[in-house]
Protein backbone atom coordinates (compact mmCIF):
# COMPACT_ATOMS: atom_id res chain seq x y z
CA UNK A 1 -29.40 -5.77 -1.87
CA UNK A 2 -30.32 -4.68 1.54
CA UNK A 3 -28.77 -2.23 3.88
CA UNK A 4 -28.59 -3.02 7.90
CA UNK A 5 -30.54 -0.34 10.18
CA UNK A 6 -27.53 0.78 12.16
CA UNK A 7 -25.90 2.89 8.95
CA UNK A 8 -28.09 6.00 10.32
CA UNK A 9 -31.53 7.69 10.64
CA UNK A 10 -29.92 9.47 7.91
CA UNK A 11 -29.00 6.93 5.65
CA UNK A 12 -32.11 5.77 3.75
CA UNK A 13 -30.58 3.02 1.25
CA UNK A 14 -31.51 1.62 -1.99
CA UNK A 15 -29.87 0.63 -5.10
CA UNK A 16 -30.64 0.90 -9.01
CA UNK A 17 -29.87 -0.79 -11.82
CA UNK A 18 -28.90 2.11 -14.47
CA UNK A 19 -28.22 2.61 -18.14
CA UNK A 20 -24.79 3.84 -19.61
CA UNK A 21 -25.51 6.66 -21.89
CA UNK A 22 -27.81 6.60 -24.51
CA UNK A 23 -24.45 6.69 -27.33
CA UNK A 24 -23.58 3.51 -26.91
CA UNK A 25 -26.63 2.03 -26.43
CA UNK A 26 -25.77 -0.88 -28.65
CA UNK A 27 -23.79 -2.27 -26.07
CA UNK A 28 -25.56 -4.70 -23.11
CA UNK A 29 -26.69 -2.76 -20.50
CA UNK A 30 -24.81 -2.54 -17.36
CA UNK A 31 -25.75 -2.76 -13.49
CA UNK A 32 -25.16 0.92 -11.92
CA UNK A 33 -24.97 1.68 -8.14
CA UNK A 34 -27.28 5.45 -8.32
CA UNK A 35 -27.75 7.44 -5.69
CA UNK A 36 -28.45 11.38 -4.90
CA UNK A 37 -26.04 13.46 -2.10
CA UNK A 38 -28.21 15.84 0.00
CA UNK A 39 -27.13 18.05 2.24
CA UNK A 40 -28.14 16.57 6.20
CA UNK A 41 -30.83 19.65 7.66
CA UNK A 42 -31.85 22.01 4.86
CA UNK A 43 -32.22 18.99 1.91
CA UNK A 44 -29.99 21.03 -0.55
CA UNK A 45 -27.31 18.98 -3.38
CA UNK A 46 -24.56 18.16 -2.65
CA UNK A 47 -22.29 18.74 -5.50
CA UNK A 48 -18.79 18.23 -6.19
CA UNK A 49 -17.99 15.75 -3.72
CA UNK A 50 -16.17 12.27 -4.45
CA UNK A 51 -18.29 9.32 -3.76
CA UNK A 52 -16.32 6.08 -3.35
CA UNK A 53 -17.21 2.63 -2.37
CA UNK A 54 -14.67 0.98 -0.68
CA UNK A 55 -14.31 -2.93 0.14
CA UNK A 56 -14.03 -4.77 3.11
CA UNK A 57 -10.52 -4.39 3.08
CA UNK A 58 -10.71 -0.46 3.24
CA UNK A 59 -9.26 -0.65 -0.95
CA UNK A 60 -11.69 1.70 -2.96
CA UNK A 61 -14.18 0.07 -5.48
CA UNK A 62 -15.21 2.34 -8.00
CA UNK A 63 -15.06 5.95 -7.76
CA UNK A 64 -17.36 9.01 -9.03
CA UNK A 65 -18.37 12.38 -8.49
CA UNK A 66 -21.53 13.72 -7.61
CA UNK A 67 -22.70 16.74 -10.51
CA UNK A 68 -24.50 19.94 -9.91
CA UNK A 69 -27.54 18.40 -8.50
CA UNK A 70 -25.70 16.10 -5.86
CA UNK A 71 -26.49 12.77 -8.38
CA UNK A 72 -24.02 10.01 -8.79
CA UNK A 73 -23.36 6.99 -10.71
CA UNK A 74 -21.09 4.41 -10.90
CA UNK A 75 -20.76 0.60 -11.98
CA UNK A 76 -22.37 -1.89 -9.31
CA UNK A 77 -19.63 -3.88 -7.72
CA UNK A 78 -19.71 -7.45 -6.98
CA UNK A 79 -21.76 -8.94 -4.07
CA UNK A 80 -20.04 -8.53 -0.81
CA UNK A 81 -19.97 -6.07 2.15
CA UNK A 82 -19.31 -2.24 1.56
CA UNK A 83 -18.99 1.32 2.67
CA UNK A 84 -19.82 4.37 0.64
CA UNK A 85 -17.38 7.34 1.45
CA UNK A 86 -18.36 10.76 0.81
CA UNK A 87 -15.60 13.46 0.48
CA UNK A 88 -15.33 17.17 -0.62
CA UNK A 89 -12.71 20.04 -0.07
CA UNK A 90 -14.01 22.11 2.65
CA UNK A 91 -15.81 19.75 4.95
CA UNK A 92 -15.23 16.74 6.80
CA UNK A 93 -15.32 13.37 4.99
CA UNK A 94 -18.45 11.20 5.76
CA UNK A 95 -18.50 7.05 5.57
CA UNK A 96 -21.66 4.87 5.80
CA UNK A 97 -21.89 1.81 8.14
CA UNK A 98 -21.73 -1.84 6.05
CA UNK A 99 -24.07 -2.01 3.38
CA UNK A 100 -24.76 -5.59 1.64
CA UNK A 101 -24.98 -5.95 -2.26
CA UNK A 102 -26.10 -9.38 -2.71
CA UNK A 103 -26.81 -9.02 -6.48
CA UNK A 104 -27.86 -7.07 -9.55
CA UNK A 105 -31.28 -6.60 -8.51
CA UNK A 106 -32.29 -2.83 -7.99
CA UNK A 107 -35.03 -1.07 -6.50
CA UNK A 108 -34.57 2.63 -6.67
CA UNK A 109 -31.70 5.43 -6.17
CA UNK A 110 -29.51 5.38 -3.05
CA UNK A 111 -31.07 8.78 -0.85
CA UNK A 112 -27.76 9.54 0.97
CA UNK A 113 -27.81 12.54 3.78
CA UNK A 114 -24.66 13.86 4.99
CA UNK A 115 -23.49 16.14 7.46
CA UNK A 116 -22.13 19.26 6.17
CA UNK A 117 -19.14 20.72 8.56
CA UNK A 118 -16.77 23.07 7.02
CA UNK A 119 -13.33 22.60 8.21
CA UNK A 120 -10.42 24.81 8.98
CA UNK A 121 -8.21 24.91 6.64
CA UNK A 122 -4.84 23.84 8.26
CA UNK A 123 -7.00 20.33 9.14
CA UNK A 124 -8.21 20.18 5.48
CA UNK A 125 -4.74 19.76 3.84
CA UNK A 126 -4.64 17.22 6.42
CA UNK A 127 -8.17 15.39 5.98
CA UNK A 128 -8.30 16.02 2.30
CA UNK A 129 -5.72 15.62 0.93
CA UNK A 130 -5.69 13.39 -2.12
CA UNK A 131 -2.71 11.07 -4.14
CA UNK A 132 -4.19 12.11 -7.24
CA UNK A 133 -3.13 15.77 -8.69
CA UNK A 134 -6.31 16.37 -10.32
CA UNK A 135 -9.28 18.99 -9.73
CA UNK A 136 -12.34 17.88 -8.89
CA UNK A 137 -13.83 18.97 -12.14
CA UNK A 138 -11.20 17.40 -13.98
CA UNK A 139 -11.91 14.08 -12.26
CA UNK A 140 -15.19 14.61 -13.13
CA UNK A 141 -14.53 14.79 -16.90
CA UNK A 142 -12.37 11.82 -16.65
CA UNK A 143 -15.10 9.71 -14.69
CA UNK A 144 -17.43 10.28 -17.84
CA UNK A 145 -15.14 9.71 -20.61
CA UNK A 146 -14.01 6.58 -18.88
CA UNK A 147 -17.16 5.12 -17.93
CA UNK A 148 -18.79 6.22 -22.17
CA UNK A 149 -16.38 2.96 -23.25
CA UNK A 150 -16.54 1.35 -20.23
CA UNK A 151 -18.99 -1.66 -21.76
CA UNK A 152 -17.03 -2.21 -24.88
CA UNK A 153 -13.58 -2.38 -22.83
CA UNK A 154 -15.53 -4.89 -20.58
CA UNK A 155 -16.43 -7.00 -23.34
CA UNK A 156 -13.01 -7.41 -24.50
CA UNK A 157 -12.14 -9.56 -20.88
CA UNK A 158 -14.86 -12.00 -22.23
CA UNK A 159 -13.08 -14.41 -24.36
CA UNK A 160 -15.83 -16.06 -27.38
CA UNK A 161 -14.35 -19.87 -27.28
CA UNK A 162 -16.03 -20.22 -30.50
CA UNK A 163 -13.66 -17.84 -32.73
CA UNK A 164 -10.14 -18.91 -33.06
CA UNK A 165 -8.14 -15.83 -34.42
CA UNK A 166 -5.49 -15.84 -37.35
CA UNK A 167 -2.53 -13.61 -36.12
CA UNK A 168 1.04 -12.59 -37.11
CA UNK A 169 3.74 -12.40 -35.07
CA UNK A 170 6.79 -10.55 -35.40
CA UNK A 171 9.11 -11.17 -32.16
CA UNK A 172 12.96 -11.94 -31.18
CA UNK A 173 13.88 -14.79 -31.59
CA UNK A 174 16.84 -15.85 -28.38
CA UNK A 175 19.83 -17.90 -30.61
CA UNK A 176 23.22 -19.56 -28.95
CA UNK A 177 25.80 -18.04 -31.60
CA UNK A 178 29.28 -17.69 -31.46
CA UNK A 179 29.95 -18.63 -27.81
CA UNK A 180 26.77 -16.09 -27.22
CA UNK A 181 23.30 -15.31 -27.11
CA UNK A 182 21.92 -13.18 -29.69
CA UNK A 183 18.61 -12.05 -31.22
CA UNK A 184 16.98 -12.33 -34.26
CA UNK A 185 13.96 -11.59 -35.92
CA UNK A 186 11.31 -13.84 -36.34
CA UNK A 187 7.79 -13.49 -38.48
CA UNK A 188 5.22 -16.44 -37.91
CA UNK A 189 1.38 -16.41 -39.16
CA UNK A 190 -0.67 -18.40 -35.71
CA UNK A 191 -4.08 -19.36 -34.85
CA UNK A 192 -4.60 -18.15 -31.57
CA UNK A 193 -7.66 -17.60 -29.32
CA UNK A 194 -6.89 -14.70 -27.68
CA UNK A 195 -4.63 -12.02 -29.12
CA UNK A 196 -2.42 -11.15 -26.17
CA UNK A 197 -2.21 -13.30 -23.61
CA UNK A 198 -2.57 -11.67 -20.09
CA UNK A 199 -2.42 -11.61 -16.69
CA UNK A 200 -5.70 -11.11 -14.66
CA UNK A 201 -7.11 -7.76 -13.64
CA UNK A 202 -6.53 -8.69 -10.07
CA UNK A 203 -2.51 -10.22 -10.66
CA UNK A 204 -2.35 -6.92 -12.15
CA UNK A 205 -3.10 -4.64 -9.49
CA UNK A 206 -1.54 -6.79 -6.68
CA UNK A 207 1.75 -7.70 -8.43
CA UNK A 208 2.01 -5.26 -11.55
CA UNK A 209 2.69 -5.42 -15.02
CA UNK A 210 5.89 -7.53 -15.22
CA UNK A 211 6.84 -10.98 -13.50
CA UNK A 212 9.37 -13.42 -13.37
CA UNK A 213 8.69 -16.94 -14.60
CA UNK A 214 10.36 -20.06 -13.29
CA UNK A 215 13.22 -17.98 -11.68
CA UNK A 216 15.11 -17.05 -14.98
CA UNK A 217 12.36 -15.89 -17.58
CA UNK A 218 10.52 -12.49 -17.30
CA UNK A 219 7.05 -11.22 -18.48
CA UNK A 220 5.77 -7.91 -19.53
CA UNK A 221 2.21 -7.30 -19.45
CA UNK A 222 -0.12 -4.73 -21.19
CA UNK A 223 -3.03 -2.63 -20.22
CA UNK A 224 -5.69 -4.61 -22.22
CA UNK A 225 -9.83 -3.81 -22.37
CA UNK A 226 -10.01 -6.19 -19.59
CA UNK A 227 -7.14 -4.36 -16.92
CA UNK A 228 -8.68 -1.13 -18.07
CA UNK A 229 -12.56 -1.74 -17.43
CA UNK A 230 -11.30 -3.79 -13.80
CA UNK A 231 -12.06 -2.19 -10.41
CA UNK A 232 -8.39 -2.63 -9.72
CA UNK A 233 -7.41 -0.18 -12.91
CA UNK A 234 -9.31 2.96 -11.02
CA UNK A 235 -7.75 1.94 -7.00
CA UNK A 236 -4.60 2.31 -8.70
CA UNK A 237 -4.39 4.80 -11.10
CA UNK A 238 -5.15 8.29 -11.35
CA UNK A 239 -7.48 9.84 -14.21
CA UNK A 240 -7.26 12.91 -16.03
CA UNK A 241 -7.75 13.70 -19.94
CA UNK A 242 -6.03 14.82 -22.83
CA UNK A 243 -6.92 16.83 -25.76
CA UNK A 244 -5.93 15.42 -29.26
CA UNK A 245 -5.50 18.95 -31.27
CA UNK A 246 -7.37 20.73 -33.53
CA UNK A 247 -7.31 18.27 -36.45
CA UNK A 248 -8.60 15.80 -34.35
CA UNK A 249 -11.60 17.14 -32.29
CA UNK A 250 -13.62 14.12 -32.12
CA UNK A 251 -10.78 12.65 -30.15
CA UNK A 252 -10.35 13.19 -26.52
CA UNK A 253 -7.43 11.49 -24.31
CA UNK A 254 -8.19 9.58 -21.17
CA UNK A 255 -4.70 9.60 -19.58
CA UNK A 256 -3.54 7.34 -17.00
CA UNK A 257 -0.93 6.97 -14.53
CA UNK A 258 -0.44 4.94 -11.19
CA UNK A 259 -1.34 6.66 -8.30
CA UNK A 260 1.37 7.80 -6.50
CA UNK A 261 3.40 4.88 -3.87
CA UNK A 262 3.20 2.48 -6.23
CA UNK A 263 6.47 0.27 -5.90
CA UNK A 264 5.75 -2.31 -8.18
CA UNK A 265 6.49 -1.84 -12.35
CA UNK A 266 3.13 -0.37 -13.71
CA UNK A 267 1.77 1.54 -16.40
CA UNK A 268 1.57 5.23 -17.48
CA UNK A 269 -0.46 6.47 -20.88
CA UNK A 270 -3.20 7.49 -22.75
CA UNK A 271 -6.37 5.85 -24.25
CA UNK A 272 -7.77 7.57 -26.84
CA UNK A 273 -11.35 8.09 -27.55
CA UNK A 274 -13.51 8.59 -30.15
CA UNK A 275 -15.98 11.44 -28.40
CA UNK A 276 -18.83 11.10 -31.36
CA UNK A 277 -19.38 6.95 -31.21
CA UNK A 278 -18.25 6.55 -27.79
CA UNK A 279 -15.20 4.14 -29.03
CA UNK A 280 -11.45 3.40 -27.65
CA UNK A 281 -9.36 3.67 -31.03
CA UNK A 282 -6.06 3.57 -29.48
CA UNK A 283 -3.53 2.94 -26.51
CA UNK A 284 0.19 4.32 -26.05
CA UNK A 285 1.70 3.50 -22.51
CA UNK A 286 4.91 3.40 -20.77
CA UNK A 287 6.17 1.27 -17.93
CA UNK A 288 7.07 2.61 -14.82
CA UNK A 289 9.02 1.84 -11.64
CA UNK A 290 11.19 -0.77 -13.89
CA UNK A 291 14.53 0.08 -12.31
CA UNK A 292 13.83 -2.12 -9.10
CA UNK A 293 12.47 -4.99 -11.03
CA UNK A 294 15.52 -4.90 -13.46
CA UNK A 295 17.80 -4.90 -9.90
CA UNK A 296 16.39 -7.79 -8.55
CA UNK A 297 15.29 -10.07 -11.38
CA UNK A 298 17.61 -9.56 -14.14
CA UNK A 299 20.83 -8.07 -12.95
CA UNK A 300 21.57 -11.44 -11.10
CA UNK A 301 20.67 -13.28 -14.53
CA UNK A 302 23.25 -10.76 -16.50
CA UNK A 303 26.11 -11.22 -13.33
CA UNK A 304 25.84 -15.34 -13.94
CA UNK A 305 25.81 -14.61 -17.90
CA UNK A 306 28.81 -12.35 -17.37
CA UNK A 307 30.90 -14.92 -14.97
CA UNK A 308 29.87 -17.86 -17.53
CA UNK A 309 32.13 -16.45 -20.09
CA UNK A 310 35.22 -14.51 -17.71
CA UNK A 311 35.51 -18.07 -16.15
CA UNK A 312 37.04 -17.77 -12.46
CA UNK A 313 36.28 -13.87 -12.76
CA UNK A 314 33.81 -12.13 -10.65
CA UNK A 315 30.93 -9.93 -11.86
CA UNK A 316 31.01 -6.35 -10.45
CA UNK A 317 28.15 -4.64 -11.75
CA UNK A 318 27.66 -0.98 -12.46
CA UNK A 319 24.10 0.79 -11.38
CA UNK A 320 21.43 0.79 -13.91
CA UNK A 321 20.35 3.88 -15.71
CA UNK A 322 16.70 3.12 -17.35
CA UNK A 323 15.30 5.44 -19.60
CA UNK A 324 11.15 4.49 -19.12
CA UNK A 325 10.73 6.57 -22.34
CA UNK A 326 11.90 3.37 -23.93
CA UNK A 327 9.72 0.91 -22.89
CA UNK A 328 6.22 0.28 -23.36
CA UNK A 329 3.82 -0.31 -26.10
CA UNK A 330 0.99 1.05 -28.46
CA UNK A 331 -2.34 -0.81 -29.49
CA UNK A 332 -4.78 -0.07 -31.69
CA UNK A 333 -8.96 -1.24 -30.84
CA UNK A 334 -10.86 -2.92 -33.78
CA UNK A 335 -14.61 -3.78 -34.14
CA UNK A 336 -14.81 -7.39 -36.04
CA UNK A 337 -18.16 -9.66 -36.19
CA UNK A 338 -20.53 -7.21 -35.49
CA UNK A 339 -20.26 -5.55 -31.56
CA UNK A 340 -16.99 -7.74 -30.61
CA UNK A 341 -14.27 -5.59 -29.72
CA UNK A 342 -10.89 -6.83 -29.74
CA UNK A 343 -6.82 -5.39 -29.92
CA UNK A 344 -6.48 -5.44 -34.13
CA UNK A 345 -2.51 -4.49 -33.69
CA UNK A 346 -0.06 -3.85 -31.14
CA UNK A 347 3.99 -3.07 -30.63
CA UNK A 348 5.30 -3.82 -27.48
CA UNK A 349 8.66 -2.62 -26.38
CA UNK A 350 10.33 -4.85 -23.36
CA UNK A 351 13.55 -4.38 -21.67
CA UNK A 352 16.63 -6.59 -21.43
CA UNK A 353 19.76 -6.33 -20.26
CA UNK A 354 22.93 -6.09 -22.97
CA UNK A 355 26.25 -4.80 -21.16
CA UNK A 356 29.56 -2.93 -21.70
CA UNK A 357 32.88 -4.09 -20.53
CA UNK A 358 34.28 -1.23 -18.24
CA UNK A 359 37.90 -0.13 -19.64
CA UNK A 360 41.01 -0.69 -17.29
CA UNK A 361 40.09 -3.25 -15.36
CA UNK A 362 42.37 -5.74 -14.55
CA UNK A 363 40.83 -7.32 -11.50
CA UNK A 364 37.67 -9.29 -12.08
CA UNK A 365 35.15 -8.24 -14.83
CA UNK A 366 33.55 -5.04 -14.56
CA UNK A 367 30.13 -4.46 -16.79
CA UNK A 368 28.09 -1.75 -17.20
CA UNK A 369 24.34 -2.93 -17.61
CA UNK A 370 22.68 -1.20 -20.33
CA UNK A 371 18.30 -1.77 -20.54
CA UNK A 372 17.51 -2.04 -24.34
CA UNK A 373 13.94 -2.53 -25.98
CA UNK A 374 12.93 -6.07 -27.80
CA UNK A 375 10.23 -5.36 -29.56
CA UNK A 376 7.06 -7.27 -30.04
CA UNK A 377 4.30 -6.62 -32.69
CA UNK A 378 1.99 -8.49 -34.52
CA UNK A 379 -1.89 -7.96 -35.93
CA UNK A 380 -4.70 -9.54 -36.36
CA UNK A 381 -5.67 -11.13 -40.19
CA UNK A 382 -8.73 -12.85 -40.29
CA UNK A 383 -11.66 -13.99 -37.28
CA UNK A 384 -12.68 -17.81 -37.87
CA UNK A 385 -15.53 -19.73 -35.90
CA UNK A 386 -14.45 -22.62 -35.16
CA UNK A 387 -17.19 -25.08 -36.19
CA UNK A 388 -16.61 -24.04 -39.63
CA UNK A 389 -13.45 -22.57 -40.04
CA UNK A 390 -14.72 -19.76 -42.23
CA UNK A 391 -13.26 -16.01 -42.06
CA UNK A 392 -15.00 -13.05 -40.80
């Protein structure tokens, strides 16, 4: 990794490969971008201040704050072309000139030197503002917990082709009854070899957490190890945690919602954390922003449903009122074969469209669209390898 001359006299740059903390040092250690904030003039930390790497495209990276002694840390990002951004409530922000990772290789801490100029503070609600409502120290406390299980929600977007997975399934099942579609229940034991099949990290955070497939079918996605861990998780969603109670003090909260301006359907919840062995135990979540996605993809799908049985009637249909309470999904993290970390049980709760006939209408059909939950669930029963097809 090498940094171009031009960044500044007072840029002197350098990166290290770092070690997560020493509680989960079972896991594989991972590449860390390190660095130290000092203060441009009189050498003194800078501390407090959000350090962000942004991309070529101006989209932030990864994101961290420096502590008490102006130190940072953060996960290396891919090769490519970079920026680091240096911002803190009081002065004016600070950005580097391109700096070039090229790989994992390290050679010491980043020394970064910034200018220090306090700002009024009329221009710092302008300059500073921020999209996320959290305190600096509380995005500090997030940062950690997040990045103590960032290596074992990592490892779950690493699929092991040599373990098929014996799951069961209970779903709804779509039947043509009676002149209608209806839903039933339907239990089914699988081999599978991958519990939940996803979108990408990077569909995710461009196109969000449903879809529409082959213009009539839609798709609901979760928040899996692999969205979670992704660069695209933190551009996207704001950080905070979330205390557990008093009967459960070993368990911390790392809430999660999308940052605000997001249009597209996304996620809201909380992962929570085992503080003492560094572990994710479990995931609750809500989708958000569904009301435009149910307008566009599904009402037209209920309006040709509608006119398919009222035959030379047309469809008016009434606005859509969608509880997001409704929707969403809980899973639950489970260690099998050793260090392999994978989603042991899940529910998922989807939305579809059911209607009501409006009363005293004589004119065309008139239907009130009403979002329901379908929900999906299943677990995971046994871990085979495949060359031998015994359980583990």
């Amino acid at each position: 990794m090498t940094a171009p001359a031009s960044i500044g006299a007072a840029f002197v740059a350098s990166f290290a490969l770092g070690l997560l903390a020493p509680a989960v040092a079972a896991q594989e250690p991972v590449a860390r971008l390190t660095g130290i904030l000092m203060s441009e003039g009189d050498g003194a930390p800078v501390d407090g201040a959000v350090v962000s790497v942004d991309g070529p495209d101006g989209v932030v990276v990864w994101e961290t704050l420096s502590n008490a002694s102006g130190a940072f840390s953060l996960p290396l990002p891919p090769p490519g072309s970079y920026r680091v951004r240096v911002s803190r409530i009081g002065y004016e922000s600070w950005i580097s000139g391109p700096v070039r990772i090229d790989s994992a290789q390290a050679s010491g801490p980043l020394r970064l030197e910034v200018p220090v100029r306090p700002v009024p503070l009329p221009e710092l609600m302008v300059t500073e503002q921020t999209d996320c409502p959290t305190t600096p120290d509380e995005r500090r406390r997030a940062f950690a917990l997040y990045e103590s299980v960032l290596p074992i929600l990592d490892s779950m977007s690493t699929a092991d082709t040599r373990d098929s997975l014996l799951v069961r399934l209970d779903q709804p099942v779509r039947i043509w009854n009676r002149g209608r579609f209806r839903y039933q229940r339907d239990t089914v034991t699988v081999m599978v070899s991958e519990v939940l099949p996803n979108a990408s990290p990077g569909h995710l955070e461009t196109y969000g957490y449903a879809d529409i497939v082959r213009d009539s079918m839609t798709t609901f996605y979760v928040p899996d190890g692999a969205a979670i861990a992704s660069p695209g998780f933190l551009a996207t969603h704001c950080l905070s945690t979330s205390a557990a109670g008093a009967e459960t003090e070993i368990t911390v909260g790392l809430a999660f919602e999308p940052r605000p301006g997001r249009e597209v359907v996304d996620v809201r919840g909380v992962l929570w954390i085992d503080t003492v062995a560094n572990e994710p135990r479990e995931l609750s979540f809500n989708y958000t922003s569904l009301r435009p996605f149910l307008e566009r993809y599904m009402v037209p799908l209920l309006r040709d449903d509608v006119e398919g049985r009222f035959l030379g009637h047309r469809a008016s249909i009434g606005a859509i009122q969608v509880q997001e309470s409704l929707f969403g999904g809980h899973l639950r993290f489970e260690r099998v074969a050793g260090d392999r970390w994978l989603i042991g049980e899940w529910r998922i709760l989807r939305p579809r469209l059911s209607y009501r006939l409006n009363a005293g209408v004589h004119i065309g059909i008139s239907v009130w669209p009403i979002p329901q939950p379908l929900a999906y669930s299943g677990e995971v029963l046994a871990l085979f390898r495949r060359t031998d097809r015994s359980p583990r």
